[in-house]
Structure formats: structure tokens, C-alpha cells
Protein backbone atom coordinates (compact mmCIF):
# COMPACT_ATOMS: atom_id res chain seq x y z
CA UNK A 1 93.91 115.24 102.51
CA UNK A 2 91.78 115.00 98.79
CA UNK A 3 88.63 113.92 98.37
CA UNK A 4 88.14 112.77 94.51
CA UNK A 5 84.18 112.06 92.89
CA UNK A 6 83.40 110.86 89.99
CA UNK A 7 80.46 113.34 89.47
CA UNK A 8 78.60 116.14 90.95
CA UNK A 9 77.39 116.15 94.71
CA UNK A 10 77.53 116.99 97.97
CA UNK A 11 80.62 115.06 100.63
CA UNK A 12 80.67 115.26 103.91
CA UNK A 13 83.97 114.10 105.29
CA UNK A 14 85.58 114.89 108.86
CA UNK A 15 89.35 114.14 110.59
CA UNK A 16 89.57 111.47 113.12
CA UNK A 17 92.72 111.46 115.66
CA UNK A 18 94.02 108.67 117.76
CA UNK A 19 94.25 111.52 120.17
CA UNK A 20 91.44 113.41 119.68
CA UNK A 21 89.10 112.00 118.67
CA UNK A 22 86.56 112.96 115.51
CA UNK A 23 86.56 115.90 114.57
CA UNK A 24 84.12 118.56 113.26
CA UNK A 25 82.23 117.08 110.12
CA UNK A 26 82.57 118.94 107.57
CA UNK A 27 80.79 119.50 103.37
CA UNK A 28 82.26 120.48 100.45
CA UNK A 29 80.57 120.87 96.77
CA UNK A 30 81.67 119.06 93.70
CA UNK A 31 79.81 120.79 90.85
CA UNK A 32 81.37 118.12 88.32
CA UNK A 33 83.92 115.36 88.33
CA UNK A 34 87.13 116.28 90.40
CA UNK A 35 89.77 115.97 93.14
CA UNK A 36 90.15 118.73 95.79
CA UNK A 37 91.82 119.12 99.03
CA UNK A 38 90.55 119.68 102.27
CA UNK A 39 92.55 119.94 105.44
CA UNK A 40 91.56 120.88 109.39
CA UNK A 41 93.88 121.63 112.36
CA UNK A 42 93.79 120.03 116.31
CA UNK A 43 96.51 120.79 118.70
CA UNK A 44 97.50 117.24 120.05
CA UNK A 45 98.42 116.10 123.41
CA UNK A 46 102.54 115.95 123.79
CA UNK A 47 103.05 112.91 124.63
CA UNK A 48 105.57 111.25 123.00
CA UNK A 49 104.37 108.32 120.74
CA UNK A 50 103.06 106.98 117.42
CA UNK A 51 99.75 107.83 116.02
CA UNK A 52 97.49 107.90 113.08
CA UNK A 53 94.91 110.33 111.79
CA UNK A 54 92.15 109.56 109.61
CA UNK A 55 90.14 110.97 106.33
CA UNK A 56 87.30 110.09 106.77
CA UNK A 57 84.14 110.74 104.27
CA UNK A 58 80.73 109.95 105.84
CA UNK A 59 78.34 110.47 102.98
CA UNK A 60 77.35 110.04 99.90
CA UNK A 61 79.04 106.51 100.58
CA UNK A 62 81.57 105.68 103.60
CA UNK A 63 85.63 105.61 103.20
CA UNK A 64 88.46 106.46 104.73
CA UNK A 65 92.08 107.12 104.49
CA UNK A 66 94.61 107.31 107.53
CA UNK A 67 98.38 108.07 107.90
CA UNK A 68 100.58 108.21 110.72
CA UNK A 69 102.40 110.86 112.88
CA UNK A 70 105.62 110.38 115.45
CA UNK A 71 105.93 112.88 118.41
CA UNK A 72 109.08 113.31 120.02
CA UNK A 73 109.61 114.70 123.12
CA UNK A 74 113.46 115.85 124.18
């Protein structure tokens, strides 16, 4: 994912899963004005199916992002 600020600070920010659950919050340091990525890893549970994921940023202010993923099972 990318986070993106519009000054300096201090974002916490964490994955969510449909299977999973949340995952580990995590910080990251903006020393100015920018976009950077940040990414995390879960092994999910194969069962066939649609599900999303979520970006989501807890602090300084609360948003999120999510997309979806398809597992197929032969």
C-alpha cells in the first residue's frame, strides 16, 4: 500500500484481512510532505473464495483503503 501526508509526523497504520483479521500495527516517520509505501505479509487460509484486505491508518486521523483478492483452489 502508500500512505501520503501532507506534512511532517508520525502514522500508525496496520493491514486488516477478511481472513485474518488485523494485523500488527505498525509507525512510520514522515520528516516532510510525502508518499511512501509500506507493505506486511499473512499466510491466508486456502479456502477458495473472494476477499478483501484493508489499509488501514489509525492515527494521526483514521482512513482506510481496501482491495480485493480471489483464491482458487484446483
Amino acid at each position: 500500500g502508500s500512505i501520503e501526508t501532507n506534512g511532517p509526523g508520525i502514522v500508525e497504520w496496520r493491514f486488516g484481512t477478511e481472513q485474518a483479521g488485523p494485523l500488527t500495527t505498525k509507525s512510520i516517520t514522515f520528516d516532510a510532505a510525502d508518499a511512501k509505501s509500506v507493505s506486511d505479509s499473512f499466510v491466508p487460509t486456502l479456502t477458495a473464495g473472494n476477499y478483501w484486505v484493508k489499509l488501514i491508518v489509525t492515527s494521526p486521523n483514521g482512513k482506510n483503503a481496501e482491495s480485493n483478492y480471489k483464491i482458487e483452489c484446483p
